[in-house]
Each structure stands twice: as structure tokens, then as C-alpha cells.
C-alpha atoms as a PDB file:
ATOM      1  CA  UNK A   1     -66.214 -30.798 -31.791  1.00  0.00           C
ATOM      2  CA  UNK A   2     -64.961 -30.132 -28.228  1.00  0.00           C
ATOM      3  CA  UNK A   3     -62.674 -27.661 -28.442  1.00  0.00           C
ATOM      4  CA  UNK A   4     -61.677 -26.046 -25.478  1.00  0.00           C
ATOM      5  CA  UNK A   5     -61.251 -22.417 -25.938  1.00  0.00           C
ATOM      6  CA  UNK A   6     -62.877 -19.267 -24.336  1.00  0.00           C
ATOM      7  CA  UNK A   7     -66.307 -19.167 -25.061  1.00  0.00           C
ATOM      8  CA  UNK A   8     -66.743 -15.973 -26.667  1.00  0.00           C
ATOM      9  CA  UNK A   9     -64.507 -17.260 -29.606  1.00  0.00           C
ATOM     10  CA  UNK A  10     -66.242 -20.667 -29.474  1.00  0.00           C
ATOM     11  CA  UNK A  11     -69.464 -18.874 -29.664  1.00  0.00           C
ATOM     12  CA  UNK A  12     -68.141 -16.107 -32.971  1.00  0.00           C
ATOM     13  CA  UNK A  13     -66.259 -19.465 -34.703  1.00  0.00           C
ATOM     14  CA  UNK A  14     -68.576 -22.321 -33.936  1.00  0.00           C
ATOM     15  CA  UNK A  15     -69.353 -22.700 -37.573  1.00  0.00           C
ATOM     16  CA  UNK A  16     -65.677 -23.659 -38.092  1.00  0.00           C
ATOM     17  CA  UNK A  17     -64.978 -26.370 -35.689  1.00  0.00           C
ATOM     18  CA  UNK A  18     -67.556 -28.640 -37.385  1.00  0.00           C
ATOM     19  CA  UNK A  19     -65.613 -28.328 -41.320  1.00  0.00           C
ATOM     20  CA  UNK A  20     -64.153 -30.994 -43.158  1.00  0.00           C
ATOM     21  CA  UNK A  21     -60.644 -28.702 -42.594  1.00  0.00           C
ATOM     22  CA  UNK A  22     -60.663 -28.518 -38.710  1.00  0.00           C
ATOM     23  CA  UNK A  23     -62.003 -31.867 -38.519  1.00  0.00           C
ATOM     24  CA  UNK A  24     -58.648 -33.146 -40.179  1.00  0.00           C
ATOM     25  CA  UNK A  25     -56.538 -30.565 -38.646  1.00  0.00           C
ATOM     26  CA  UNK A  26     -57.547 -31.552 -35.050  1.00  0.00           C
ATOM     27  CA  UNK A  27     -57.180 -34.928 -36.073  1.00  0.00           C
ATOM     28  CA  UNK A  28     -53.445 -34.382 -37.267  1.00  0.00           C
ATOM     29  CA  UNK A  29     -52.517 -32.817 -34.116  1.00  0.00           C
ATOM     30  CA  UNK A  30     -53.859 -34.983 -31.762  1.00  0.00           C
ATOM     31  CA  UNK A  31     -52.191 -37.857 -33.657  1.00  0.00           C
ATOM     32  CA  UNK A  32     -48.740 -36.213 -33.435  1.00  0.00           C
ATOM     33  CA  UNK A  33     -48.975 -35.634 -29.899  1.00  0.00           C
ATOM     34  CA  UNK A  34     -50.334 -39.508 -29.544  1.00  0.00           C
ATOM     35  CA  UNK A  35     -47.482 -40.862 -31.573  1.00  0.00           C
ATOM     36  CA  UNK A  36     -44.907 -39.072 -29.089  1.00  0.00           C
ATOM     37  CA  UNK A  37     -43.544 -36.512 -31.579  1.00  0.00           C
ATOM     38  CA  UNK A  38     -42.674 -32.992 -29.388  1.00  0.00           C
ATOM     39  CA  UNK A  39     -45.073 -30.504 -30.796  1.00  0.00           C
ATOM     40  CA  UNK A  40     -44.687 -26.643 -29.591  1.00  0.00           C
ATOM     41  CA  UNK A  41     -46.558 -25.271 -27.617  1.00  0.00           C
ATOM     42  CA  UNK A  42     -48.263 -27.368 -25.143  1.00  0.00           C
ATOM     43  CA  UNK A  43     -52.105 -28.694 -26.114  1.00  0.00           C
ATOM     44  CA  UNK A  44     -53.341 -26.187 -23.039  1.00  0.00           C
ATOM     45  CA  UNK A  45     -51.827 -23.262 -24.664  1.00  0.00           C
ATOM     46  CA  UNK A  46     -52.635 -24.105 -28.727  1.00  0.00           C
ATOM     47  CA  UNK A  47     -55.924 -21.495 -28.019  1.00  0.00           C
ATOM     48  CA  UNK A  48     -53.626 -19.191 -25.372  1.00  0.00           C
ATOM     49  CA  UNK A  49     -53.923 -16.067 -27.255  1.00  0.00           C
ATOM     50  CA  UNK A  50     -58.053 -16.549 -27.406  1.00  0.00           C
ATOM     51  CA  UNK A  51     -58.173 -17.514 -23.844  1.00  0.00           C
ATOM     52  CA  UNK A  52     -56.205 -14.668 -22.318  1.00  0.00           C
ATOM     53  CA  UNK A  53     -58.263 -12.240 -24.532  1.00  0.00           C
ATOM     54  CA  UNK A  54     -61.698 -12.600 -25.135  1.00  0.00           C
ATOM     55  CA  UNK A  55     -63.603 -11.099 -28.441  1.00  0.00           C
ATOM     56  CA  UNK A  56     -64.978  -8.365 -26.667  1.00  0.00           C
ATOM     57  CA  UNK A  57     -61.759  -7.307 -25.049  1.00  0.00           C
ATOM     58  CA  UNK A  58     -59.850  -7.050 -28.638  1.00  0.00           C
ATOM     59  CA  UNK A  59     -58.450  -3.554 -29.278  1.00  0.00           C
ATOM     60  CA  UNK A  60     -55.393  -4.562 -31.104  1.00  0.00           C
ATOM     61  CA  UNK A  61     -54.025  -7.365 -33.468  1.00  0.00           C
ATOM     62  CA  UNK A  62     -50.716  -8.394 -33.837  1.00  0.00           C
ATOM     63  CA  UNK A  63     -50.096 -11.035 -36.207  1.00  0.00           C
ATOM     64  CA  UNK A  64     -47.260 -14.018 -36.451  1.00  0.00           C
ATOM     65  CA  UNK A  65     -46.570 -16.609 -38.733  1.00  0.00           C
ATOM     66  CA  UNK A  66     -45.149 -19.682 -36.679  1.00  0.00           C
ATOM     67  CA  UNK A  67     -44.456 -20.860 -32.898  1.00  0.00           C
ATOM     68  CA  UNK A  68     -41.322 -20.592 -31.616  1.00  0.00           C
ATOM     69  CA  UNK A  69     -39.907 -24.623 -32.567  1.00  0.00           C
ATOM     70  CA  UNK A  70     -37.133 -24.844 -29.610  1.00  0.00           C
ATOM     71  CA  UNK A  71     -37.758 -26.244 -26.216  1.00  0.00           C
ATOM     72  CA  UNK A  72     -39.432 -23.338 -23.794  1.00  0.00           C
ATOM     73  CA  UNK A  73     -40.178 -21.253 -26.084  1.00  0.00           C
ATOM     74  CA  UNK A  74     -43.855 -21.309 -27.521  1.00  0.00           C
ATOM     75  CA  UNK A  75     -46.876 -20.641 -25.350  1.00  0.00           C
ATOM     76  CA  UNK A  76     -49.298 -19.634 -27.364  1.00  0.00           C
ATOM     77  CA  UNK A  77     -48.892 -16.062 -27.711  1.00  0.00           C
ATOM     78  CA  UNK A  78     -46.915 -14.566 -31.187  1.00  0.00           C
ATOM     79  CA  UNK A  79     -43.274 -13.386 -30.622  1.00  0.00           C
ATOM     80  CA  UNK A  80     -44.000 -14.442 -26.908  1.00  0.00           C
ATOM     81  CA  UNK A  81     -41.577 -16.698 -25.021  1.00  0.00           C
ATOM     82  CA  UNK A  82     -41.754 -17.475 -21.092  1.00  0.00           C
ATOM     83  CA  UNK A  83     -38.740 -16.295 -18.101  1.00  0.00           C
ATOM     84  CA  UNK A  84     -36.148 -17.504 -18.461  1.00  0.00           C
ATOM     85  CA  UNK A  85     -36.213 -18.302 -21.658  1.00  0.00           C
ATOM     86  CA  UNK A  86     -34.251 -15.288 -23.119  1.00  0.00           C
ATOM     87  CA  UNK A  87     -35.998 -13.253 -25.245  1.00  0.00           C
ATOM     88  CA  UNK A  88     -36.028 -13.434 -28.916  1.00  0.00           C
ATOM     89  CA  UNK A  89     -34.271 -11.192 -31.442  1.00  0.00           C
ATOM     90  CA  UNK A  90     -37.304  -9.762 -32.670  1.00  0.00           C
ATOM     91  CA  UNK A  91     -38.766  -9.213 -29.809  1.00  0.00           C
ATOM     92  CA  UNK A  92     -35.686  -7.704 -28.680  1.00  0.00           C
ATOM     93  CA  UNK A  93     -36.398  -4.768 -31.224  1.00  0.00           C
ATOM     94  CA  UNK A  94     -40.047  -4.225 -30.727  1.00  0.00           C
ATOM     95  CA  UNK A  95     -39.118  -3.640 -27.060  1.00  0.00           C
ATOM     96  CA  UNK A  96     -36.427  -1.352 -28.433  1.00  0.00           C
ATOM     97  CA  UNK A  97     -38.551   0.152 -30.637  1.00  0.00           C
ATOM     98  CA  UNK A  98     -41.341   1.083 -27.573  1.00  0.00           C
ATOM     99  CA  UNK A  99     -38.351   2.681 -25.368  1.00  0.00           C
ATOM    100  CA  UNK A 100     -37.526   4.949 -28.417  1.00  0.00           C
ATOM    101  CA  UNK A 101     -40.899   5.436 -28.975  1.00  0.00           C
ATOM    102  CA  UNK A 102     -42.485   6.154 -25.840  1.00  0.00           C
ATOM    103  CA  UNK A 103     -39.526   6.949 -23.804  1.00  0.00           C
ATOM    104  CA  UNK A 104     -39.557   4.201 -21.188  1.00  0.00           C
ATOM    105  CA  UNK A 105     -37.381   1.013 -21.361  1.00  0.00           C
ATOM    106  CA  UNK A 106     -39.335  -2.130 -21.478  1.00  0.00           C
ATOM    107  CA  UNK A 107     -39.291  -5.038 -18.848  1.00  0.00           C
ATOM    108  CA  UNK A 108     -36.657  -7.270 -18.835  1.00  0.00           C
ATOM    109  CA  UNK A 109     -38.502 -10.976 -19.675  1.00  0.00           C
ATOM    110  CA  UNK A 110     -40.322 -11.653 -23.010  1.00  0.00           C
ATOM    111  CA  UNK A 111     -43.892 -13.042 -21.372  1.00  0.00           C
ATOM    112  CA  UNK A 112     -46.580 -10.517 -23.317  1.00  0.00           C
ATOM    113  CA  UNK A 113     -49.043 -12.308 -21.460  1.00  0.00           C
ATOM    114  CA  UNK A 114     -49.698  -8.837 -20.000  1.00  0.00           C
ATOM    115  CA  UNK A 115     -50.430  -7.282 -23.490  1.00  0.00           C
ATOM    116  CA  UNK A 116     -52.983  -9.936 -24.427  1.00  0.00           C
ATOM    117  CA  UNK A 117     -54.768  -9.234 -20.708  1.00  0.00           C
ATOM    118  CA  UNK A 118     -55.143  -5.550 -21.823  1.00  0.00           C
ATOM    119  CA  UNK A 119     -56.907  -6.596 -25.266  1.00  0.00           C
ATOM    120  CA  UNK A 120     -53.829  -7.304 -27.519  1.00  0.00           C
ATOM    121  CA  UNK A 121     -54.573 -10.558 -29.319  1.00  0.00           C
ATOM    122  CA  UNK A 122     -50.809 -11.807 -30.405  1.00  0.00           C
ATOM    123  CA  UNK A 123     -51.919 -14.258 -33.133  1.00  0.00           C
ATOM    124  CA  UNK A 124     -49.804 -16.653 -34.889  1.00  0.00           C
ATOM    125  CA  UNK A 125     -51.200 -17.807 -38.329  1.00  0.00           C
ATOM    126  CA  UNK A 126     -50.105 -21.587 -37.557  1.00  0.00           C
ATOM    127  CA  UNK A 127     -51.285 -22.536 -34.023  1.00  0.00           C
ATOM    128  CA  UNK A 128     -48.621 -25.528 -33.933  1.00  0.00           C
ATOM    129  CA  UNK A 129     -45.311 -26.284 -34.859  1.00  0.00           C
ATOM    130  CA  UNK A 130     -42.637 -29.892 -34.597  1.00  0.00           C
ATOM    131  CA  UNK A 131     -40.005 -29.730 -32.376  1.00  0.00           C
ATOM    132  CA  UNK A 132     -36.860 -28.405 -34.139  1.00  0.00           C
ATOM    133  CA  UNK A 133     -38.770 -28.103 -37.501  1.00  0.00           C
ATOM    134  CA  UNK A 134     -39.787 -24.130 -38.450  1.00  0.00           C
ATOM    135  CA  UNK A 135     -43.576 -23.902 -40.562  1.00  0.00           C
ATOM    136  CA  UNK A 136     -43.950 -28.226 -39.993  1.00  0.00           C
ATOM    137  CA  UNK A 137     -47.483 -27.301 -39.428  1.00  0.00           C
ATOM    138  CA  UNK A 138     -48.186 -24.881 -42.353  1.00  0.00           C
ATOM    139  CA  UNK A 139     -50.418 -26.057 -44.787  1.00  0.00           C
ATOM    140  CA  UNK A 140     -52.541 -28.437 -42.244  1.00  0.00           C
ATOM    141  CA  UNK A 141     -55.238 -26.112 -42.037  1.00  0.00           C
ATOM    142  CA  UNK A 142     -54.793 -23.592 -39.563  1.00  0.00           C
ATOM    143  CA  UNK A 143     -54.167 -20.631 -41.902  1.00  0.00           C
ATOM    144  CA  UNK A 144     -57.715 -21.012 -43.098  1.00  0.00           C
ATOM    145  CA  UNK A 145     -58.760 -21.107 -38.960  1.00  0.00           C
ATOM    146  CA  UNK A 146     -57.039 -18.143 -38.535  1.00  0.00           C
ATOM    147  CA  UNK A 147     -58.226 -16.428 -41.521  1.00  0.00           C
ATOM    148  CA  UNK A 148     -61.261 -16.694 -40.253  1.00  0.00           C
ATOM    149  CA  UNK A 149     -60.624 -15.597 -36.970  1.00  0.00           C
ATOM    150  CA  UNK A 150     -59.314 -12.013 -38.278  1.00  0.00           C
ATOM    151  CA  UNK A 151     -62.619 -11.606 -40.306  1.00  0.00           C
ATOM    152  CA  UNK A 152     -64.231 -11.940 -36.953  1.00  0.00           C
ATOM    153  CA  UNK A 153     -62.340  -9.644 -35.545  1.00  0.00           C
ATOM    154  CA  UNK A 154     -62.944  -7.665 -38.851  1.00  0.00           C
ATOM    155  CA  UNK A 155     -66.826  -7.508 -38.889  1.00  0.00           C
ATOM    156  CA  UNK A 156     -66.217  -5.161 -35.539  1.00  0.00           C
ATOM    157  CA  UNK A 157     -64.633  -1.430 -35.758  1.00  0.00           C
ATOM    158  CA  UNK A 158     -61.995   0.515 -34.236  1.00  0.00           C
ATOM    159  CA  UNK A 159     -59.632  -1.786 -33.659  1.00  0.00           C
ATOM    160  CA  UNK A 160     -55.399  -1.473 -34.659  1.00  0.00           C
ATOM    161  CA  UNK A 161     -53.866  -3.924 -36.842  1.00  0.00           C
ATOM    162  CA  UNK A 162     -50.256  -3.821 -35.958  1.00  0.00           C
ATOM    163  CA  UNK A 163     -48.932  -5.567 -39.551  1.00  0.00           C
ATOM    164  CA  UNK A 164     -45.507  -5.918 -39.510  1.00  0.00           C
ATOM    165  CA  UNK A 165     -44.188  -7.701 -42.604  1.00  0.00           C
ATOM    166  CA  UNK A 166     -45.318  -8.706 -45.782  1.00  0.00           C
ATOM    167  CA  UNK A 167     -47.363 -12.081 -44.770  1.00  0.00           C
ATOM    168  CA  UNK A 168     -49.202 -10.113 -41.822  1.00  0.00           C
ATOM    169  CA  UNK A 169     -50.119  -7.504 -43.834  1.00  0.00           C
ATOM    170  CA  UNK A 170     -51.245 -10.187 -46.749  1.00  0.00           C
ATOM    171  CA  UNK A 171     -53.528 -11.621 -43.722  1.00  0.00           C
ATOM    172  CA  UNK A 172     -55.379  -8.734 -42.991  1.00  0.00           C
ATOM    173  CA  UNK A 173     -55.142  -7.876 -46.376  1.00  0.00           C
ATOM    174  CA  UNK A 174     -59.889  -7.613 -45.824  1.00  0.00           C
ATOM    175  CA  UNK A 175     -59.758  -5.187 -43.120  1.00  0.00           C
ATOM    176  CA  UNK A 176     -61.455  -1.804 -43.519  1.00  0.00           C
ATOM    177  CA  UNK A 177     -58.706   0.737 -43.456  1.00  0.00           C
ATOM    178  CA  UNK A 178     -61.723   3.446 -42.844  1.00  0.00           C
ATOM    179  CA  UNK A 179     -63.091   1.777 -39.830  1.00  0.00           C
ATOM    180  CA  UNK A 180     -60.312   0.481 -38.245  1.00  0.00           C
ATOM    181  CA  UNK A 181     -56.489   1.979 -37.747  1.00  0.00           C
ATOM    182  CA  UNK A 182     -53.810  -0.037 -40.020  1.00  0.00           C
ATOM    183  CA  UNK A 183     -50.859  -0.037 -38.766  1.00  0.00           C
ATOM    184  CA  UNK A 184     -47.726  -1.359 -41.261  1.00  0.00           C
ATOM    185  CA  UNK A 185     -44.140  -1.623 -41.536  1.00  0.00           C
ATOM    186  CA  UNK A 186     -41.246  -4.427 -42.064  1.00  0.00           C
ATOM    187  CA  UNK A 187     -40.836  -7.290 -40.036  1.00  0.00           C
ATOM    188  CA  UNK A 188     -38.916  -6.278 -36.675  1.00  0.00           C
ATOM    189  CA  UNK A 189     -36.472  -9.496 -37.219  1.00  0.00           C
ATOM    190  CA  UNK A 190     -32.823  -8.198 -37.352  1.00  0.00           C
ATOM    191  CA  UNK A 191     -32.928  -9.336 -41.296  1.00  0.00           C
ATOM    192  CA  UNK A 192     -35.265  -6.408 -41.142  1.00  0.00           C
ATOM    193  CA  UNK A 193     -35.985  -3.888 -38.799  1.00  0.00           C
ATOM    194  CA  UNK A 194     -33.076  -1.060 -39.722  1.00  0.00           C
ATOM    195  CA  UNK A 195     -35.095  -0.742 -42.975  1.00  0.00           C
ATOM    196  CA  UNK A 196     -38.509   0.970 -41.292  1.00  0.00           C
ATOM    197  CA  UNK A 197     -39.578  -1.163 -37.840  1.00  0.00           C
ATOM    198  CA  UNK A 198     -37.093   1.181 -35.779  1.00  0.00           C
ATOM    199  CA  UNK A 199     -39.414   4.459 -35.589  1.00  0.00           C
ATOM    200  CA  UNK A 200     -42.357   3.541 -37.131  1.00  0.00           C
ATOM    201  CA  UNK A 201     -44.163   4.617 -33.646  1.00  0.00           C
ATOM    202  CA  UNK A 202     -46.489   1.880 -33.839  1.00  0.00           C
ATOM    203  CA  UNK A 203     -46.566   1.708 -29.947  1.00  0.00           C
ATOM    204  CA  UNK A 204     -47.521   5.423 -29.396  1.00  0.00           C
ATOM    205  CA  UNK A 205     -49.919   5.789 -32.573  1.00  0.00           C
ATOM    206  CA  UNK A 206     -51.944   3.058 -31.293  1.00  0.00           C
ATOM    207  CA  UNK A 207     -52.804   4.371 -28.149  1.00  0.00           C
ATOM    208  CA  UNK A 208     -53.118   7.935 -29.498  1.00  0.00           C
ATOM    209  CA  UNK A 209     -56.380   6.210 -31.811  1.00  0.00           C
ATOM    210  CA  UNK A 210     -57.580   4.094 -28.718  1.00  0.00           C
ATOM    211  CA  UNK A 211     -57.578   7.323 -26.653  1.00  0.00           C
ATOM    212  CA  UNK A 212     -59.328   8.941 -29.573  1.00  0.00           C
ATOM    213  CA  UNK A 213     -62.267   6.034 -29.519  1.00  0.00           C
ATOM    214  CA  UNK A 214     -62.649   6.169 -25.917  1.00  0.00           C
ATOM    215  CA  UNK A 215     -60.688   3.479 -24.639  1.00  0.00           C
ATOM    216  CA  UNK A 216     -57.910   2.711 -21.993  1.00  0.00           C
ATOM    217  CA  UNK A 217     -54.649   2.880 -23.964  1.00  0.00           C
ATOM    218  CA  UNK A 218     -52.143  -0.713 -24.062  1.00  0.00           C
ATOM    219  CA  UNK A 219     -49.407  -0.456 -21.361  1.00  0.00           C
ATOM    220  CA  UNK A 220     -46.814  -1.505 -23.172  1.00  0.00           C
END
């Protein structure tokens, strides 16, 4: 299949684009966007996360579960949203959460596109979502993509697995704690992040073990 998405990850996941599951899935999302439903994020920003950080440049994983559903929010990137879209309440705390952690306040938009240049692959579990309609796309076949994504990501060592809630943390669940740095608290949604997000020190622990492997810490 022709699927247009940086082609270091079309090279490591070739094998999937051709099963009976992506087959369908593709076919489900093209249809909705054919049959004029509004379907979040745009079709050049479904693979945004891959395209903005390449295999090789993977030092961290963040995982999501679904795409922002309301107009201007979703572009491809988890618990990313683009100026001036304000910025989400859990992304509100994990920006609090890196000023208390590494002394610095954060910047004032919610566009990580600047963490996924450094090597910080923000990856939702469902790659699409309906208009107005939270986890419409769950179940079509892109938690079995994305599974295999993170055991590509897996196979390789040294790299942190920011898990922040109990379905990231189930999603990673094969990752070798001995070979790479597992990072894992609550969710930082405001349902959630008084009860162990707020100084968990994800931010500074991560760079501390990407110093500690020889490479260039995340700006966060």
C-alpha cells in the first residue's frame, strides 16, 4: 500500500501495511473522509508524529490514547494542539510539572512539535478520531498498528518510556525495563495528576539517563 510516511518507519513497518487489518483500516478512513464526515486530524498529519521523528532519532516515547475530537485541535502529535488553540488541561500540568521540575517555566503555546524534532515520538494509540465523538476510531485497527510500532521501537535500547496512566503503561507493557529507562506515573489529566504526576520528575530523570548514554538531553 502507498502510505505516505517517513521512510525509515515505512522501511521498520513495511510488513504491516500489506495485512488484512491495515488494509481495512485504511479503507475505513479514506471512506469517512470521502463520505464528508470531519475526521481529526487532517490526512497530512495522521503519520505527523513518524514524520517529524524518524526511527533513528527516537530517544523518548510518550504515549496517548486518542486525538483531540474538537475543531483545531489534533495534528498528529499526542497531547499536542496548534497556537492559538489554547492549550489543553493536561498539557497544562505536564508543563507545570517541567517548571517545578526543572526550574524554568514552559512556553506559552501547546505545539510540541519541537519535542518530537529533538527525538520525542508523542504517539497516540488511535491515529484518528470523528469530529465531536471521543475513541470513534478505537477498535478499527490502529491499536494493533501502533502496537507494533512500540515493539519497533522496543527491539532498540536505551530509550525512555514516559508512561503516564494505566493504558500507556498496558502498551508498553513488552519493553525491557533492563535495557531501556521506564518511566511511570498517573495520567497528568486534572481527574489525576494531584495523586503522583505533580513531582514525579519525569522531565529531569530523563535527561539525567540520556546524558548517562551519551546523548543530547530533550529541551523541554
Amino acid at each position: 500500500m502507498n502510505v505516505k510516511i517517513e521512510q525509515s518507519w515505512k522501511d521498520a513497518l513495511a510488513a504491516e501495511f500489506d495485512k488484512d487489518y491495515f488494509i481495512k483500516l485504511t479503507d475505513f478512513v479514506r471512506g469517512e473522509y470521502l463520505a464528508g464526515h470531519v475526521v481529526y486530524p487532517a490526512p497530512a498529519n495522521i503519520f505527523n508524529a513518524f514524520n517529524l521523528c524518524p526511527l533513528d532519532n527516537v530517544k523518548v516515547v510518550i504515549i496517548g490514547q486518542d486525538p483531540y475530537h474538537e475543531p483545531g485541535q489534533a495534528h498528529g502529535l499526542c497531547f499536542s494542539v496548534l497556537p492559538p488553540t489554547p492549550i489543553p488541561p493536561s498539557l497544562v500540568n505536564i508543563y507545570k510539572e517541567i517548571q517545578n521540575d526543572l526550574g524554568r517555566a514552559s512556553v506559552t503555546h501547546g505545539d510540541l512539535t519541537r519535542w518530537a524534532e529533538q527525538g520525542v515520538l508523542l504517539l497516540n494509540s488511535t491515529l484518528t478520531v470523528a469530529a465531536h465523538r471521543a475513541a470513534s476510531h478505537v477498535g478499527r485497527g490502529w491499536e494493533q498498528f501502533t502496537d507494533a510500532v512500540i515493539r519497533v521501537v522496543a527491539a532498540r535500547e536505551n530509550i525512555v518510556y514516559m508512561l503516564w496512566g494505566s493504558y500507556a503503561q498496558h502498551k508498553a507493557e513488552f519493553v525491557d525495563p533492563n535495557k531501556n529507562l521506564i518511566l511511570k506515573s498517573v495520567h497528568p489529566s486534572p481527574l489525576s495528576a494531584s495523586r503522583g504526576f505533580f513531582g514525579n520528575h519525569h522531565f529531569s530523570r530523563a535527561n539525567e539517563y540520556l546524558i548517562a548514554h551519551g546523548k543530547t538531553p530533550i529541551e523541554w
